[in-house]
PDB file of N, CA and C in Angstrom:
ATOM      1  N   UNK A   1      -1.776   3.886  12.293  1.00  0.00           N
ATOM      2  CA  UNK A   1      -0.818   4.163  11.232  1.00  0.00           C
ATOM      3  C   UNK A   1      -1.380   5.257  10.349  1.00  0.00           C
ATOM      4  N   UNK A   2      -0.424   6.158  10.000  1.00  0.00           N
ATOM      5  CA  UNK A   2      -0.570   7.276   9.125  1.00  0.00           C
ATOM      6  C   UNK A   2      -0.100   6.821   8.222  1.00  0.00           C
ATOM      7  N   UNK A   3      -0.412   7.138   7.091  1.00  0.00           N
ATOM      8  CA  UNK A   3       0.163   7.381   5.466  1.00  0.00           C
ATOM      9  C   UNK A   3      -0.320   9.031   5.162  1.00  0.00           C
ATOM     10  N   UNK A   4       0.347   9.563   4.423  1.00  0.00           N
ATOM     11  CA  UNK A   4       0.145  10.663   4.299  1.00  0.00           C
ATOM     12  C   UNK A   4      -0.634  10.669   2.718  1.00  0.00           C
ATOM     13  N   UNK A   5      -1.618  11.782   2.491  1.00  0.00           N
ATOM     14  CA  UNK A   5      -2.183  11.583   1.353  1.00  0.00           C
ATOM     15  C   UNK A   5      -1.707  11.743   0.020  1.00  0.00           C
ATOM     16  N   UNK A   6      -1.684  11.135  -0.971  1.00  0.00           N
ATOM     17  CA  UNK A   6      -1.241  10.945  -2.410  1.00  0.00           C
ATOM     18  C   UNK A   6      -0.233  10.582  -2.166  1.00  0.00           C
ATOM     19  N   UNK A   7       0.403  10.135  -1.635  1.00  0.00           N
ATOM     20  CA  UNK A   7       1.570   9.542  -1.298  1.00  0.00           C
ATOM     21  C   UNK A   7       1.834   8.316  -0.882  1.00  0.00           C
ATOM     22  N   UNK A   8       1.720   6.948  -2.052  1.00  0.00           N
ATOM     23  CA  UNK A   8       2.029   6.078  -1.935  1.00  0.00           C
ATOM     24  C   UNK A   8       2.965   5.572  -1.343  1.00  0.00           C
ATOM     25  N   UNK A   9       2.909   4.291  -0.592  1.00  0.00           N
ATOM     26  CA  UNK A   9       4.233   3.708   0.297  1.00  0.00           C
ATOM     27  C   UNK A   9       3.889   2.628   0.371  1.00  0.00           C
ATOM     28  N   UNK A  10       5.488   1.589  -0.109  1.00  0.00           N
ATOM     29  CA  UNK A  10       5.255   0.443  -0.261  1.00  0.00           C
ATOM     30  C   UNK A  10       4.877  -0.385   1.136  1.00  0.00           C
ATOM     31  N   UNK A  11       3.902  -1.566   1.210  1.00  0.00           N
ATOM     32  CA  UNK A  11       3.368  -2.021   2.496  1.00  0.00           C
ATOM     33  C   UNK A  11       3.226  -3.921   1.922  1.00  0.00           C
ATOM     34  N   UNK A  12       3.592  -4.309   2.795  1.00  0.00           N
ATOM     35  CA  UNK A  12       2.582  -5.808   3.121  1.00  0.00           C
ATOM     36  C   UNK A  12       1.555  -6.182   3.147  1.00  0.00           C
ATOM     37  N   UNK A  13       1.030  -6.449   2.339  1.00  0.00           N
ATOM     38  CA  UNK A  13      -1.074  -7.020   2.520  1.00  0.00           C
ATOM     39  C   UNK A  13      -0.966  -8.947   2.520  1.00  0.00           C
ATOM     40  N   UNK A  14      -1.910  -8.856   3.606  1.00  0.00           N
ATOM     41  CA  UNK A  14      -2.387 -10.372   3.246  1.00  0.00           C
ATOM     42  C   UNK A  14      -3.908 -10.654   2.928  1.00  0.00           C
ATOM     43  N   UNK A  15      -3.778 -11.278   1.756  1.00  0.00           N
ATOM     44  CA  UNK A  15      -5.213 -11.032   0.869  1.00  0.00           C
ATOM     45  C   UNK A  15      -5.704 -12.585   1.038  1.00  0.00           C
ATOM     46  N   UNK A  16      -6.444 -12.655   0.295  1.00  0.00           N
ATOM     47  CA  UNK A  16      -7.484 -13.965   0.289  1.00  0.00           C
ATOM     48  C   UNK A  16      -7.600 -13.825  -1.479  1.00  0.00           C
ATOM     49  N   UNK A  17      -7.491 -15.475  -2.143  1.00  0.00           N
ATOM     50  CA  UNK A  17      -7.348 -14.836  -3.446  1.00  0.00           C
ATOM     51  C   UNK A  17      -8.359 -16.150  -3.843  1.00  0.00           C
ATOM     52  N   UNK A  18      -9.475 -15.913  -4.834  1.00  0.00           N
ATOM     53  CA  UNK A  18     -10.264 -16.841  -4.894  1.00  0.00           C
ATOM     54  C   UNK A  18     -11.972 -16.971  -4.112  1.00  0.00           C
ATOM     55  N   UNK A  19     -11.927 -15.771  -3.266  1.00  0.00           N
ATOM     56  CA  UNK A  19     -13.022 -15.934  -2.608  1.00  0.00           C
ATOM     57  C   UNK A  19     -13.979 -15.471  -3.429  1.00  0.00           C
ATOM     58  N   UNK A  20     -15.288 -16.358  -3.398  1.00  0.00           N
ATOM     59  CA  UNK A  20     -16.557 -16.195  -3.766  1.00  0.00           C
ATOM     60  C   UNK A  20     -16.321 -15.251  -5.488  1.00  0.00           C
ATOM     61  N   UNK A  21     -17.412 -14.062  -5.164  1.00  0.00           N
ATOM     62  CA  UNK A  21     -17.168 -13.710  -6.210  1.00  0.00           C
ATOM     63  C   UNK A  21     -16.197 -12.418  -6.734  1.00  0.00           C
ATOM     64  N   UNK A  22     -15.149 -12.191  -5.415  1.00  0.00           N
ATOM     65  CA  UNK A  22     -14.056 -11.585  -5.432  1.00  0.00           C
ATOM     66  C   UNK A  22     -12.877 -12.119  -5.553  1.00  0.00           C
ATOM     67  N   UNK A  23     -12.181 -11.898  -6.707  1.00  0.00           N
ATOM     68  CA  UNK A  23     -11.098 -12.802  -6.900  1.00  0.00           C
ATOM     69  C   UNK A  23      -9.906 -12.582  -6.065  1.00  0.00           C
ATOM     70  N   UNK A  24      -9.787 -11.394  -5.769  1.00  0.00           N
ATOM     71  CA  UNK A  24      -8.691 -10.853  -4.499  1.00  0.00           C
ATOM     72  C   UNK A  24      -9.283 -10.121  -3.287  1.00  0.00           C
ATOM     73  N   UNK A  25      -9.493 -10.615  -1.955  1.00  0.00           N
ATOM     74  CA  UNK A  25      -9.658  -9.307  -0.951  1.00  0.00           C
ATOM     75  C   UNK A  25      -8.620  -9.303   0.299  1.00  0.00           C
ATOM     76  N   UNK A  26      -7.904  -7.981   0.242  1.00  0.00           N
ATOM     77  CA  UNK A  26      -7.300  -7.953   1.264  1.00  0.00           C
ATOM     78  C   UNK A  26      -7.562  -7.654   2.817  1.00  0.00           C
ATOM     79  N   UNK A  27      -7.087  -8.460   3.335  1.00  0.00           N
ATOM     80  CA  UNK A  27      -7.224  -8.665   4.962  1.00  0.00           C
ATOM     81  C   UNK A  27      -6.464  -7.859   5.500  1.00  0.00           C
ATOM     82  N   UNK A  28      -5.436  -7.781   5.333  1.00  0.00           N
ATOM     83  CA  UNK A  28      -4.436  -6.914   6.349  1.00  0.00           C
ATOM     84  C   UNK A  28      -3.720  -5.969   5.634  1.00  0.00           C
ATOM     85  N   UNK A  29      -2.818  -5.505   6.401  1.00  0.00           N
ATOM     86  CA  UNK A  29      -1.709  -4.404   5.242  1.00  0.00           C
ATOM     87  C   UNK A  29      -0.867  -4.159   6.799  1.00  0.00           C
ATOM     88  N   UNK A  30       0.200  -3.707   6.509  1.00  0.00           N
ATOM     89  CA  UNK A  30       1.216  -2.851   7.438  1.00  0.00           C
ATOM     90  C   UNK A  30       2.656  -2.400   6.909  1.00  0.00           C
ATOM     91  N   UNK A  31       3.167  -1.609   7.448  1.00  0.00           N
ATOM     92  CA  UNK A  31       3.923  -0.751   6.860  1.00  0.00           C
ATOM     93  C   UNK A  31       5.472  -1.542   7.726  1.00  0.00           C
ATOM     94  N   UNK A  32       6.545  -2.055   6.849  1.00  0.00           N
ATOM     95  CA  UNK A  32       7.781  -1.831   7.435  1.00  0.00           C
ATOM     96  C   UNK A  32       7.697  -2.020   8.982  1.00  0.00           C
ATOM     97  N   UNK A  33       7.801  -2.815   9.790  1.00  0.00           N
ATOM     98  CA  UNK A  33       8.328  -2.457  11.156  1.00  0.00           C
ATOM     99  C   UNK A  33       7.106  -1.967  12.433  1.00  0.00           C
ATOM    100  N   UNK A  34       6.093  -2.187  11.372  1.00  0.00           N
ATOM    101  CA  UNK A  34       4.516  -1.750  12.335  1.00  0.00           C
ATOM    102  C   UNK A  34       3.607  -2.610  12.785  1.00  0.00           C
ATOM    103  N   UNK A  35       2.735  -2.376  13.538  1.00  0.00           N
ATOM    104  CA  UNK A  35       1.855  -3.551  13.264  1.00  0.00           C
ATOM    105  C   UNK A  35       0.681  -3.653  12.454  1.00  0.00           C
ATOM    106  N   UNK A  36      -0.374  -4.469  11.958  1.00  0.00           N
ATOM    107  CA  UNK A  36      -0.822  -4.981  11.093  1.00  0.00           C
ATOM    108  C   UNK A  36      -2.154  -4.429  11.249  1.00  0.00           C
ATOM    109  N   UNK A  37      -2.297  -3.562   9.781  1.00  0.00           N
ATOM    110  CA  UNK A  37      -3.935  -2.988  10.503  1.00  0.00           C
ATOM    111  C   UNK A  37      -4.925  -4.028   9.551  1.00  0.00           C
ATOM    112  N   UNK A  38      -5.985  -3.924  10.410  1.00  0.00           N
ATOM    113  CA  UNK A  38      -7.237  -5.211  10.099  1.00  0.00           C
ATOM    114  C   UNK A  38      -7.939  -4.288   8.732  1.00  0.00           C
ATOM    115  N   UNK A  39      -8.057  -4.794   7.350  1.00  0.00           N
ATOM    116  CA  UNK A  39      -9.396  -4.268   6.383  1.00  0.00           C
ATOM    117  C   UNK A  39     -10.652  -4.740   7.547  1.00  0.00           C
ATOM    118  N   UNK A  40     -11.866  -3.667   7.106  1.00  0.00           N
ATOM    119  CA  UNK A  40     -13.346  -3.879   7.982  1.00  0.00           C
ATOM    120  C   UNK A  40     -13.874  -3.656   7.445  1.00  0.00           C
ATOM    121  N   UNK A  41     -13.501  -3.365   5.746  1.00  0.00           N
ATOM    122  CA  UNK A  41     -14.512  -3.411   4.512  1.00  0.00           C
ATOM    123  C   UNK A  41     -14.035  -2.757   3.423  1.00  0.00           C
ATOM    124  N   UNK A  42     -14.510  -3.790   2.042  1.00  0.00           N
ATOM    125  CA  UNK A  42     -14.313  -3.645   1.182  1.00  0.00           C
ATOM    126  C   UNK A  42     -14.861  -2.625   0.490  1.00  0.00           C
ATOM    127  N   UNK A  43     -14.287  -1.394   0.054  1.00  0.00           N
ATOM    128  CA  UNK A  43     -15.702  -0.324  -0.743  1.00  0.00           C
ATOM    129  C   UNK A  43     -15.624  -0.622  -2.159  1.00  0.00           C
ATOM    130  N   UNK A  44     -14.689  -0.897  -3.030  1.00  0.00           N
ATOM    131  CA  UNK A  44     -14.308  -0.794  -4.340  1.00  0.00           C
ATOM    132  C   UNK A  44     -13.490  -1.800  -4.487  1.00  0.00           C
ATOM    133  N   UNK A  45     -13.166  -2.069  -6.034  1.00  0.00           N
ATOM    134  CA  UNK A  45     -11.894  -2.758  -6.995  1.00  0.00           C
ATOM    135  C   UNK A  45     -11.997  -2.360  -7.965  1.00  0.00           C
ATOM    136  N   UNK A  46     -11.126  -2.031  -8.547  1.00  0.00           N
ATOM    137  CA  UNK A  46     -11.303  -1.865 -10.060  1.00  0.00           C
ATOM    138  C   UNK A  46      -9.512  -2.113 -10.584  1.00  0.00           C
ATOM    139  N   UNK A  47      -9.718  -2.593 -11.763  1.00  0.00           N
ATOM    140  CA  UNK A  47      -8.094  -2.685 -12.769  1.00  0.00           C
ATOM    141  C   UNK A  47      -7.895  -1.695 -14.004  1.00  0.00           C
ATOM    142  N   UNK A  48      -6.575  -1.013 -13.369  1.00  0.00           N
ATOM    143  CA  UNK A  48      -6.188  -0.179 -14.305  1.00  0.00           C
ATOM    144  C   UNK A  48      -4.926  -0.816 -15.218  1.00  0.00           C
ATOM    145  N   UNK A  49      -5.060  -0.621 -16.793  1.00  0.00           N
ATOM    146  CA  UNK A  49      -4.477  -1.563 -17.508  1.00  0.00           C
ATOM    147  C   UNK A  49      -2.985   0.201 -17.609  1.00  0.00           C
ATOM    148  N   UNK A  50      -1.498  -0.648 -17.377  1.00  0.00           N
ATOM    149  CA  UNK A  50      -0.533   0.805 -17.916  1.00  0.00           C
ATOM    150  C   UNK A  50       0.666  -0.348 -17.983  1.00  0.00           C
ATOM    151  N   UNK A  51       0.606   0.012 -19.809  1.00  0.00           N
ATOM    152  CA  UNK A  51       1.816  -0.673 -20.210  1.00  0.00           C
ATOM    153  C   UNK A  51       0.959  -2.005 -20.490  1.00  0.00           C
ATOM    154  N   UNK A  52       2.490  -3.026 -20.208  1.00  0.00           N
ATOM    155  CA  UNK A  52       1.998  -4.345 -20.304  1.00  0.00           C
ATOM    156  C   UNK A  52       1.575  -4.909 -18.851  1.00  0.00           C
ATOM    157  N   UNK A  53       1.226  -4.049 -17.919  1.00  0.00           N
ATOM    158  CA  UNK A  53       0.859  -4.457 -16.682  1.00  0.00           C
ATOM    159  C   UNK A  53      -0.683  -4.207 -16.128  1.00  0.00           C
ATOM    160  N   UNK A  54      -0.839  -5.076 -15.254  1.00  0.00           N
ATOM    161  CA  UNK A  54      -2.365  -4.896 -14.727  1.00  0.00           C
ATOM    162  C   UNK A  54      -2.389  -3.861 -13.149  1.00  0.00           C
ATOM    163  N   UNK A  55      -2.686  -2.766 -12.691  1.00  0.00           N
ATOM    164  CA  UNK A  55      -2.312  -2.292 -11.434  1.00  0.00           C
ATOM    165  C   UNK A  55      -4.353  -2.912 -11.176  1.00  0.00           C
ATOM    166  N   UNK A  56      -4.116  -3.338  -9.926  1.00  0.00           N
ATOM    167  CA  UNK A  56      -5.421  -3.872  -9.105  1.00  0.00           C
ATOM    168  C   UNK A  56      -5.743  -2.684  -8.067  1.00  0.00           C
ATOM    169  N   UNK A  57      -6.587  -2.226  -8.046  1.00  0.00           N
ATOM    170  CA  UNK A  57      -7.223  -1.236  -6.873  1.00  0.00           C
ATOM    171  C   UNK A  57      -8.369  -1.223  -6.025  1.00  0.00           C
ATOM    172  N   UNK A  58      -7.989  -1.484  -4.325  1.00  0.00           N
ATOM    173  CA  UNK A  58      -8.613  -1.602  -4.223  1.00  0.00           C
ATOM    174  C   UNK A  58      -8.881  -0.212  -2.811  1.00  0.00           C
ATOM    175  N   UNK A  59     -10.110   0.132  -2.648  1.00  0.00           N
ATOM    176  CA  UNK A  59     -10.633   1.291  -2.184  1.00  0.00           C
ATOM    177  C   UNK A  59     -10.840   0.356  -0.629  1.00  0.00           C
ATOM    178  N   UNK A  60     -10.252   0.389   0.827  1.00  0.00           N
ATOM    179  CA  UNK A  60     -10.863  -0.410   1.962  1.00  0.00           C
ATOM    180  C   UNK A  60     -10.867   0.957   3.040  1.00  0.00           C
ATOM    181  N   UNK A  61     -11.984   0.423   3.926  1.00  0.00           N
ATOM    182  CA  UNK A  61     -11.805   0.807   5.569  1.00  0.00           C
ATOM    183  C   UNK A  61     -11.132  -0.301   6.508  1.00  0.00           C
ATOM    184  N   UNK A  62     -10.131   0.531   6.976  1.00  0.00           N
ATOM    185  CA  UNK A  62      -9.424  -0.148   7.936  1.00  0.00           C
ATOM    186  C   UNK A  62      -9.226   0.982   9.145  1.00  0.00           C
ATOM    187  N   UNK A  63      -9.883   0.343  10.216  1.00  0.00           N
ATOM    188  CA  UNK A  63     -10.272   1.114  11.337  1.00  0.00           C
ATOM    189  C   UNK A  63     -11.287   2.454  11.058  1.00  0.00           C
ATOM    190  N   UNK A  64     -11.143   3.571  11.328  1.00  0.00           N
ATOM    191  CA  UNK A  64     -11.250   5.154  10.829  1.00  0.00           C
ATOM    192  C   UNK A  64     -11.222   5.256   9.694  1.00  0.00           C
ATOM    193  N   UNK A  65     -10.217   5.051   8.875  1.00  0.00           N
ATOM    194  CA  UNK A  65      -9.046   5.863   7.866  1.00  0.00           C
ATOM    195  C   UNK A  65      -9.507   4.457   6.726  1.00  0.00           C
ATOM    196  N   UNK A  66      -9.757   5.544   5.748  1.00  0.00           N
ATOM    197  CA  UNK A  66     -10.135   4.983   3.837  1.00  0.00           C
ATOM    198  C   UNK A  66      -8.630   4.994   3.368  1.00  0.00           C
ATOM    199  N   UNK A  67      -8.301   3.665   3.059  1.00  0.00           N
ATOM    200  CA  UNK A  67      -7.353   3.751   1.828  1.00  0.00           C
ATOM    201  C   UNK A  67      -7.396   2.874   0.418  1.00  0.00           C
ATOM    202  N   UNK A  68      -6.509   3.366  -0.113  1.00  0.00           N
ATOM    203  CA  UNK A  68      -5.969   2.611  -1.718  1.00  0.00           C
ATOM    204  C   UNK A  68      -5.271   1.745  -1.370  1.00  0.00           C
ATOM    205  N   UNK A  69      -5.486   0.142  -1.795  1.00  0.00           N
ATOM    206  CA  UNK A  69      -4.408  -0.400  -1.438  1.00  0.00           C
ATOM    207  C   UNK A  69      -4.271  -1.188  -2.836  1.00  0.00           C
ATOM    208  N   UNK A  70      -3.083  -0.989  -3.535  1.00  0.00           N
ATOM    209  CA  UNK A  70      -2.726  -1.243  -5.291  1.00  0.00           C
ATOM    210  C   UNK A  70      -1.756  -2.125  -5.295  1.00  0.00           C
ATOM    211  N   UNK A  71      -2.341  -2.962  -5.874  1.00  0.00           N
ATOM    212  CA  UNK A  71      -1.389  -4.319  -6.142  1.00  0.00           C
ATOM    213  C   UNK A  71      -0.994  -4.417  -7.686  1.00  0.00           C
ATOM    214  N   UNK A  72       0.888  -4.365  -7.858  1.00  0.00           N
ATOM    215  CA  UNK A  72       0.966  -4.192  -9.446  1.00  0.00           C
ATOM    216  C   UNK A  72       1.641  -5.471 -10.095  1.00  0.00           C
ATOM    217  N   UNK A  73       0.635  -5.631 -10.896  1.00  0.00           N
ATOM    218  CA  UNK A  73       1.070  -7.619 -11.105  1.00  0.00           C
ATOM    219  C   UNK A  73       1.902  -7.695 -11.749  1.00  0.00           C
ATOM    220  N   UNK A  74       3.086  -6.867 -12.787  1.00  0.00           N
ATOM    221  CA  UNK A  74       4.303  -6.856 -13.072  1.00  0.00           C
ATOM    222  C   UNK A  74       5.182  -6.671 -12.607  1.00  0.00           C
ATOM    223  N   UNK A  75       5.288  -6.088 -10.476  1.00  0.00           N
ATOM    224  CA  UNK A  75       6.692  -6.195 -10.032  1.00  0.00           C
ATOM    225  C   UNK A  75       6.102  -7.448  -8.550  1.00  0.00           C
ATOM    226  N   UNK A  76       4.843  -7.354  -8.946  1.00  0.00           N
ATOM    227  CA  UNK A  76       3.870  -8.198  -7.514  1.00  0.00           C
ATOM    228  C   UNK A  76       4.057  -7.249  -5.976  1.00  0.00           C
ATOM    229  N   UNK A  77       4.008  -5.856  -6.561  1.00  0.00           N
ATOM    230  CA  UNK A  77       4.390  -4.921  -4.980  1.00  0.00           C
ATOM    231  C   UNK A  77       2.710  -4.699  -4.349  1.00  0.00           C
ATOM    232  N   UNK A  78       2.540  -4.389  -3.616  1.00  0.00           N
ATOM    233  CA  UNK A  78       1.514  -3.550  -2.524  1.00  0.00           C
ATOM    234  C   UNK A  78       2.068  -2.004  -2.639  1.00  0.00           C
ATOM    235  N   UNK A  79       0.764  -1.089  -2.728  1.00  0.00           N
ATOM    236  CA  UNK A  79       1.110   0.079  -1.877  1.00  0.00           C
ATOM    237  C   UNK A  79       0.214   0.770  -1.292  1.00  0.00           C
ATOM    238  N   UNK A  80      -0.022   1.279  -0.926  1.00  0.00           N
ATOM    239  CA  UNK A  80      -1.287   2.213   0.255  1.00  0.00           C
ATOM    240  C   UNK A  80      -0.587   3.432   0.224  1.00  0.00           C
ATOM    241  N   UNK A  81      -2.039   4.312   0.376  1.00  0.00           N
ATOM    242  CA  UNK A  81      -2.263   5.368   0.351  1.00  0.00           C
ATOM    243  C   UNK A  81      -3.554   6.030   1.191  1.00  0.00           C
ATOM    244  N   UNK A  82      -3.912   7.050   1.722  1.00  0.00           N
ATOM    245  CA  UNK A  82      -4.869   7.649   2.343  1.00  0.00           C
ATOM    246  C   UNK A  82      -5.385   8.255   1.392  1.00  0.00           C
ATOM    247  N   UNK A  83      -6.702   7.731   1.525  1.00  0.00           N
ATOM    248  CA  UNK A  83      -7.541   8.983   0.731  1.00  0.00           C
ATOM    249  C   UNK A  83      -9.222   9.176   0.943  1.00  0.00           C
TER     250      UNK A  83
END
């Protein structure tokens, strides 16, 4: 799966919420109608506070290809990005 860069697109993640001393890590992601690419490591998280909302970021390798995958806890969406 391609995503094209800076160019967010909304996706599906299935995370793990509670583990150890990561409160969210996502496992999977896929786009609409695709199949499901595997995270194979976590590089980053960090929370960006905009508005009255929390956006969650997290930096993974999945396969090859580094992405953003941003979870925004005021609409509860996913999105990915290449970067």
């Amino acid at each position: 799966m391609k995503i094209n860069n800076n160019n967010e697109e909304r996706v599906e993640v299935m995370a793990l919420f509670g583990y150890e001393m990561t409160p969210c890590q996502p496992l999977t992601f896929k786009r609409r109608g695709e199949e499901e690419i595997e995270v194979t490591e976590l590089l980053k998280t960090q929370i960006r506070f905009v508005g009255s909302s929390a956006k969650h970021i997290f930096d993974v390798v999945a396969g090859r290809e580094t992405y953003r995958l941003t979870f925004d806890s005021q609409d509860l969406s996913w999105r990915a990005s290449a970067i």
